[in-house]
Protein backbone atom coordinates (compact mmCIF):
# COMPACT_ATOMS: atom_id res chain seq x y z
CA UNK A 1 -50.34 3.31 14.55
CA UNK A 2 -48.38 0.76 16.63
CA UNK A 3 -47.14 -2.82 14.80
CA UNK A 4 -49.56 -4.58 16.90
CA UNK A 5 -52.55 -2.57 16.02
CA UNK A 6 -51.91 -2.97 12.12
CA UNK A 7 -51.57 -6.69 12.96
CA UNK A 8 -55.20 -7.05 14.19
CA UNK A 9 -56.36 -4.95 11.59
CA UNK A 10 -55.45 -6.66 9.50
CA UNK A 11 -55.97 -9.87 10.60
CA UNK A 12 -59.79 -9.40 12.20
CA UNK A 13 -61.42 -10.54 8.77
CA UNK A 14 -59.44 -13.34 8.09
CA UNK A 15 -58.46 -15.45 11.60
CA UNK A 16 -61.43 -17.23 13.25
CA UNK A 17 -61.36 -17.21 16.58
CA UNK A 18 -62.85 -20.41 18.66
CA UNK A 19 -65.39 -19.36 20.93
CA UNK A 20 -64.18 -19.77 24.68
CA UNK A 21 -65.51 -23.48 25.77
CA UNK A 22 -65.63 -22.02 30.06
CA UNK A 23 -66.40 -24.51 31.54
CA UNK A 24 -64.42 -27.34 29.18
CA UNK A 25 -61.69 -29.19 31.19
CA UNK A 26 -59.66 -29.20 27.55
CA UNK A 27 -56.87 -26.73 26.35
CA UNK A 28 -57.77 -23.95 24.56
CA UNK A 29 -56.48 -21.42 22.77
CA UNK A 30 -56.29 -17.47 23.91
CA UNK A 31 -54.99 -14.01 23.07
CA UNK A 32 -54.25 -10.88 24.68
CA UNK A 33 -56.19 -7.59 23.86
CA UNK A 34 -53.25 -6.18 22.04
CA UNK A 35 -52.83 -9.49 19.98
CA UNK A 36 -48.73 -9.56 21.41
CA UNK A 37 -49.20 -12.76 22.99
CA UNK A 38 -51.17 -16.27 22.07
CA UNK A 39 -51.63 -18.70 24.76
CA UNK A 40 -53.33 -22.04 25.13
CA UNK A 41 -54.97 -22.51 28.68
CA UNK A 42 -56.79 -25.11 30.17
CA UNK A 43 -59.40 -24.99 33.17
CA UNK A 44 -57.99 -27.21 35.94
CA UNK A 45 -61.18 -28.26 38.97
CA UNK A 46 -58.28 -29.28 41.14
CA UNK A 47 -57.23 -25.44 41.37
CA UNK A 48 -60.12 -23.11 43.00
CA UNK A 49 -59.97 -19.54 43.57
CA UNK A 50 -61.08 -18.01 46.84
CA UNK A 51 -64.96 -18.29 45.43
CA UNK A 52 -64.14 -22.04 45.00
CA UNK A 53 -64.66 -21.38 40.93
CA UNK A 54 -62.07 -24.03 39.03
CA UNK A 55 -59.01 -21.86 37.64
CA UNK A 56 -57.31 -21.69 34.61
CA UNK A 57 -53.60 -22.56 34.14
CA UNK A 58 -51.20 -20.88 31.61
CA UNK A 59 -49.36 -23.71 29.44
CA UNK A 60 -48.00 -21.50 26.37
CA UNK A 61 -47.24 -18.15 25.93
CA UNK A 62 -46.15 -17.72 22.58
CA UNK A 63 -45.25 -14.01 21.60
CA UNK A 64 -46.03 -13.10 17.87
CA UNK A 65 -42.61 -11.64 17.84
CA UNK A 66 -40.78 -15.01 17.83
CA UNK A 67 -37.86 -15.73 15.52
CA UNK A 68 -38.84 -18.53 14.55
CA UNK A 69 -41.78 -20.80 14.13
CA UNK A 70 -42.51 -23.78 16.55
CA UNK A 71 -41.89 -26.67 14.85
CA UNK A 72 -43.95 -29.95 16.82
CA UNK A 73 -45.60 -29.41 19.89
CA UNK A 74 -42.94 -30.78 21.83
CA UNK A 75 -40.77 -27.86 20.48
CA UNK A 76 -43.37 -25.65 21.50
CA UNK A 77 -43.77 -26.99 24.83
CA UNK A 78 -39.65 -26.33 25.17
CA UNK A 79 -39.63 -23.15 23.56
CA UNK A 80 -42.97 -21.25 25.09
CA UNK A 81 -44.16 -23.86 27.66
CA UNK A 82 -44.89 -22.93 31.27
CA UNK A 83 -43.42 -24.99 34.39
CA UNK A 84 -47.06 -26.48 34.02
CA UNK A 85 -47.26 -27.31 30.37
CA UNK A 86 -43.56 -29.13 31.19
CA UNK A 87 -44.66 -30.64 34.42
CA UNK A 88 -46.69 -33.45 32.10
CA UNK A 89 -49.63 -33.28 34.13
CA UNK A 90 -51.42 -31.71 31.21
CA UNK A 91 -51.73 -32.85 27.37
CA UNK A 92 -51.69 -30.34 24.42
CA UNK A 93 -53.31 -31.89 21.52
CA UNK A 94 -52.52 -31.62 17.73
CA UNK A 95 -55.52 -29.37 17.53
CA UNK A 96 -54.07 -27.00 20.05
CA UNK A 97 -51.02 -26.70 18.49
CA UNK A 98 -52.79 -26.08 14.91
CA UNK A 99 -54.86 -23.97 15.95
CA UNK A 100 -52.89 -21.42 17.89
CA UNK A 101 -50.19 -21.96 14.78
CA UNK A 102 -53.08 -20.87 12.47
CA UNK A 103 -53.17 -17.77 14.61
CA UNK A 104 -49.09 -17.43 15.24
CA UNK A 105 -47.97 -17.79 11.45
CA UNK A 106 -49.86 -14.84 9.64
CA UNK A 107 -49.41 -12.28 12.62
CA UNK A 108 -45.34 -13.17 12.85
CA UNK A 109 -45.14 -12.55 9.36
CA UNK A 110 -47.07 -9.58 9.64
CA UNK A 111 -44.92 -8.37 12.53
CA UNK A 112 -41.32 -9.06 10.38
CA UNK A 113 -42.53 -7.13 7.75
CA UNK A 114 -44.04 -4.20 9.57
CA UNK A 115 -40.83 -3.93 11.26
CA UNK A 116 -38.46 -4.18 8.17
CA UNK A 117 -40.69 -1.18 7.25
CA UNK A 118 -40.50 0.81 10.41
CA UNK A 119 -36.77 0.06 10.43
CA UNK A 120 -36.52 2.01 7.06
CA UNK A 121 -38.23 4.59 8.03
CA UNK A 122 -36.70 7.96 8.19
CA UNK A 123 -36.31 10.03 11.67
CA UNK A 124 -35.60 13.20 12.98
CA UNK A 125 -32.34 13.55 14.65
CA UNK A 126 -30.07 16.38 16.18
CA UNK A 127 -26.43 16.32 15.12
CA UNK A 128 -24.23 18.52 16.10
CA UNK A 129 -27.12 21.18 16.31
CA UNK A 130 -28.13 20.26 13.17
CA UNK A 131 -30.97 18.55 11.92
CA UNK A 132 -30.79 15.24 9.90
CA UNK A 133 -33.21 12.92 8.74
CA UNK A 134 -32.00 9.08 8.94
CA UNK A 135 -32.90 5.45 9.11
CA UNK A 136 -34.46 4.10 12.37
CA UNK A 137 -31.18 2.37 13.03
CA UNK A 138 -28.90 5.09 12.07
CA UNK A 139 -30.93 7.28 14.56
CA UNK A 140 -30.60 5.12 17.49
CA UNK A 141 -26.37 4.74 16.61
CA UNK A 142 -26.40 8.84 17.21
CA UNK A 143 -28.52 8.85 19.40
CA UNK A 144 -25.98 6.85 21.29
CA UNK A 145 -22.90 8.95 20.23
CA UNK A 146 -25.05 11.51 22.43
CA UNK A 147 -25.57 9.82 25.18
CA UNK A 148 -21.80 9.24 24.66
CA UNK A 149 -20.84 12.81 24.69
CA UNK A 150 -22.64 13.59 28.09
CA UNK A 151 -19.47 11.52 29.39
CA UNK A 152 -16.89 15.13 28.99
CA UNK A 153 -13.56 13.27 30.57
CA UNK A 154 -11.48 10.09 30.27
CA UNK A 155 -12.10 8.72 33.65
CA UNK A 156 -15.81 8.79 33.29
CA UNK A 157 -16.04 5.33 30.83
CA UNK A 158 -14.07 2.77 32.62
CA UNK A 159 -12.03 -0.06 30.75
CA UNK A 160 -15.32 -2.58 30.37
CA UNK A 161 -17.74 -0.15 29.13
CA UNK A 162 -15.48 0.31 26.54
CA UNK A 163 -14.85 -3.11 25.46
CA UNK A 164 -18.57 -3.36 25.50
CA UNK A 165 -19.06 -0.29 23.25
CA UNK A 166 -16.12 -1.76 20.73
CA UNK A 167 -18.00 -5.23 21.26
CA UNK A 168 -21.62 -3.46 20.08
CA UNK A 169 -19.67 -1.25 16.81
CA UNK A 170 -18.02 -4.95 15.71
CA UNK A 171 -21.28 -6.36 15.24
CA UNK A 172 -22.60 -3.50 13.11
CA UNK A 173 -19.53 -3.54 11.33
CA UNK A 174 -19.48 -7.49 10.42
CA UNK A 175 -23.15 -7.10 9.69
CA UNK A 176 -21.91 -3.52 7.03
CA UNK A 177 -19.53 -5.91 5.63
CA UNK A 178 -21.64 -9.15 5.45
CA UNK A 179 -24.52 -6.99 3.25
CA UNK A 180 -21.21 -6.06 0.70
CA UNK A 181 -21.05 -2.36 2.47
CA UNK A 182 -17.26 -1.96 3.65
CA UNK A 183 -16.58 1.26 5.08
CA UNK A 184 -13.47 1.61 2.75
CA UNK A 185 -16.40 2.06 -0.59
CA UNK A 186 -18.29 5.30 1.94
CA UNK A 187 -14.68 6.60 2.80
CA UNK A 188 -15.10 9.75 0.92
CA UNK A 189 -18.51 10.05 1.97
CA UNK A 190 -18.10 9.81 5.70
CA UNK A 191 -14.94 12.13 6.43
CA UNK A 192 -14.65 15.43 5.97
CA UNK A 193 -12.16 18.43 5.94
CA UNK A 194 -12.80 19.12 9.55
CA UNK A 195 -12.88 16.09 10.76
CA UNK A 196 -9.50 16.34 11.87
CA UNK A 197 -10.54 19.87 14.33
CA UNK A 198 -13.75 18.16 15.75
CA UNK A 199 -11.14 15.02 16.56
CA UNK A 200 -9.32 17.63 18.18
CA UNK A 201 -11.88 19.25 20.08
CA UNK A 202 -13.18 15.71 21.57
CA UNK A 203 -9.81 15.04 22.32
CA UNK A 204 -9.55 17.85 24.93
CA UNK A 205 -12.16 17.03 26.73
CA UNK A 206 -10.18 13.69 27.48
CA UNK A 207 -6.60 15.30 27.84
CA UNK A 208 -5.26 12.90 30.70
CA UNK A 209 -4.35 10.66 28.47
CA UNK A 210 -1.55 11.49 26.04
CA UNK A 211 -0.73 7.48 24.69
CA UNK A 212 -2.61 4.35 24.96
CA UNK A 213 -0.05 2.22 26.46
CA UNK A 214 1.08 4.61 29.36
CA UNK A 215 1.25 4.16 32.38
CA UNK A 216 -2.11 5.95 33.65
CA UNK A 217 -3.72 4.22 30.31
CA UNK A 218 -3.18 0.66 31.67
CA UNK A 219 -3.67 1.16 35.17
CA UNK A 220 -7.49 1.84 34.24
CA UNK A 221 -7.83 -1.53 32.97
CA UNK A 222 -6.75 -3.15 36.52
CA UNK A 223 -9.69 -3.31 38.14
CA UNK A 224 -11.48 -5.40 35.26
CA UNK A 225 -8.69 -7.27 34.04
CA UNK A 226 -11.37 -10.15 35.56
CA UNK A 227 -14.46 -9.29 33.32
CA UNK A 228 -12.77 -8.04 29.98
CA UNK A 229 -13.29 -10.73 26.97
CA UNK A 230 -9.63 -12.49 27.25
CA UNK A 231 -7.77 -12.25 24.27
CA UNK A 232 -7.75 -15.77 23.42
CA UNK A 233 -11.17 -15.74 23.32
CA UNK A 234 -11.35 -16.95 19.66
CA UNK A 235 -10.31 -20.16 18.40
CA UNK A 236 -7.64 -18.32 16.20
CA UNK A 237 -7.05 -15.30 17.51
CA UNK A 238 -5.28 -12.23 15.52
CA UNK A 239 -1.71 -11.24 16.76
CA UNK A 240 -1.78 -8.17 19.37
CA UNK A 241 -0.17 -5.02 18.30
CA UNK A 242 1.82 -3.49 20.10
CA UNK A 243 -0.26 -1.30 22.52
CA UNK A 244 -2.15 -4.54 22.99
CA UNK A 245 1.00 -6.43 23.61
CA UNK A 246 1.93 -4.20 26.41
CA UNK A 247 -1.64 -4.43 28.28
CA UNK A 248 -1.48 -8.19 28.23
CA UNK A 249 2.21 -8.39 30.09
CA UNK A 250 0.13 -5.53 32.47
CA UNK A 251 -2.79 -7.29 32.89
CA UNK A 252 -0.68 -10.63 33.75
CA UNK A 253 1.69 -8.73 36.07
CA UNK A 254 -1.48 -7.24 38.14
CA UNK A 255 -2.89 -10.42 38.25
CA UNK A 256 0.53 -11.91 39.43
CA UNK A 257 0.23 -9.20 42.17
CA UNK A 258 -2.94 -10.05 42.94
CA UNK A 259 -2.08 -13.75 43.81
């Protein structure tokens, strides 16, 4: 059973909904079949559809999935407002925002928990031919790795892919470290034996390149030298090693070129 669906269930008994006013000129409040989305919409007799019936005009959308509650109607209006809602032609009253609030604040807390349980959940990957059973997120970080591996040579992942790829494993790794997991304490746990032959193995499929600061190694990073992160990117940044070192003075020597 979808989030969603467990949301209304669970919610049918205990929300009342306003019946729809059709023909009031005031905001009201609305939600999609699914229960993803809460709206407040207002019937505007200046706007006719081609029967000449007065239409109705979107002023919120409000997904249940939000981070964060709004906090005034004004922060609504900037948050989850249409161009209408901000155009100041219409009003959205106190009631409007409590009531659709009454409506957003037990299904987003509904929908954070559900997911914190479907991220736990265990699923059914294929590693190396072999079947595992894993966290939600651990399955999508192999599943990944796979998607990876369909990539067999060096020249088939160019320079900002990769940055992007190193950008996406720092954040898990911050986040690892931030929740008092280091990888130094799963060390034992992670590497085996043969580690060092299926390094080897990967390796060959990617045997144009025999050092990272060669000469074939830097030229790849020539034609984005414009789109990589720069390396003074943060405030204080780390000093470059040396293969790093040697890419900057390449990467300012193309650019040089370039000019």
């Amino acid at each position: 059973m979808s989030i969603f669906k467990k949301i209304n269930n669970k919610l049918t008994d205990n929300v009342t909904v306003t019946p729809k006013q059709k023909k009031s000129p005031l905001p009201r409040f609305q939600k999609n079949k699914s229960g993803k989305m809460l709206y407040i919409i207002v019937r505007d007799p200046e706007l006719t559809n081609s029967s000449g019936n007065a239409t109705h005009v979107t002023l919120i959308k409000l997904p249940i999935t939000a981070p964060t509650s709004p906090r005034s109607i004004k922060d609504l209006i900037a948050k989850f407002g249409t161009e209408e809602a901000k155009s100041g032609k219409y009003e959205i009253t106190e009631h409007n925002f409590e009531e659709i609030m009454s409506h957003f604040k037990p299904a987003n807390a509904l929908y954070k928990k559900y997911r914190k349980e479907e991220l736990h959940e265990k699923q059914s990957v294929v590693i190396n031919e072999d079947k595992h059973s894993l966290c939600a997120i651990a399955a999508k970080l192999h599943e990944a790795v796979e998607m990876f591996d369909e990539l067999e040579s060096e020249d088939e992942i160019n320079a900002e892919e990769a940055q992007e790829l190193h950008q996406a494993l720092y954040r898990i790794k911050t986040r690892l470290e931030a929740a008092k997991f280091p990888a130094v304490l799963f060390n034992d746990y992670v590497f085996s034996p043969s580690d060092s032959n299926n390094l080897q193995a990967i390796k060959r499929k990617r045997k144009g390149i025999t050092s990272v600061s060669d000469a074939s190694s830097l030229k790849r990073f020539a034609p984005y030298s414009s789109t990589l992160t720069p390396f003074d990117y943060k405030p204080k940044p780390k000093k470059a090693g040396e293969d790093a070192q040697k890419l900057i003075a390449y990467l300012a020597k193309a650019e040089a070129n370039t000019n």
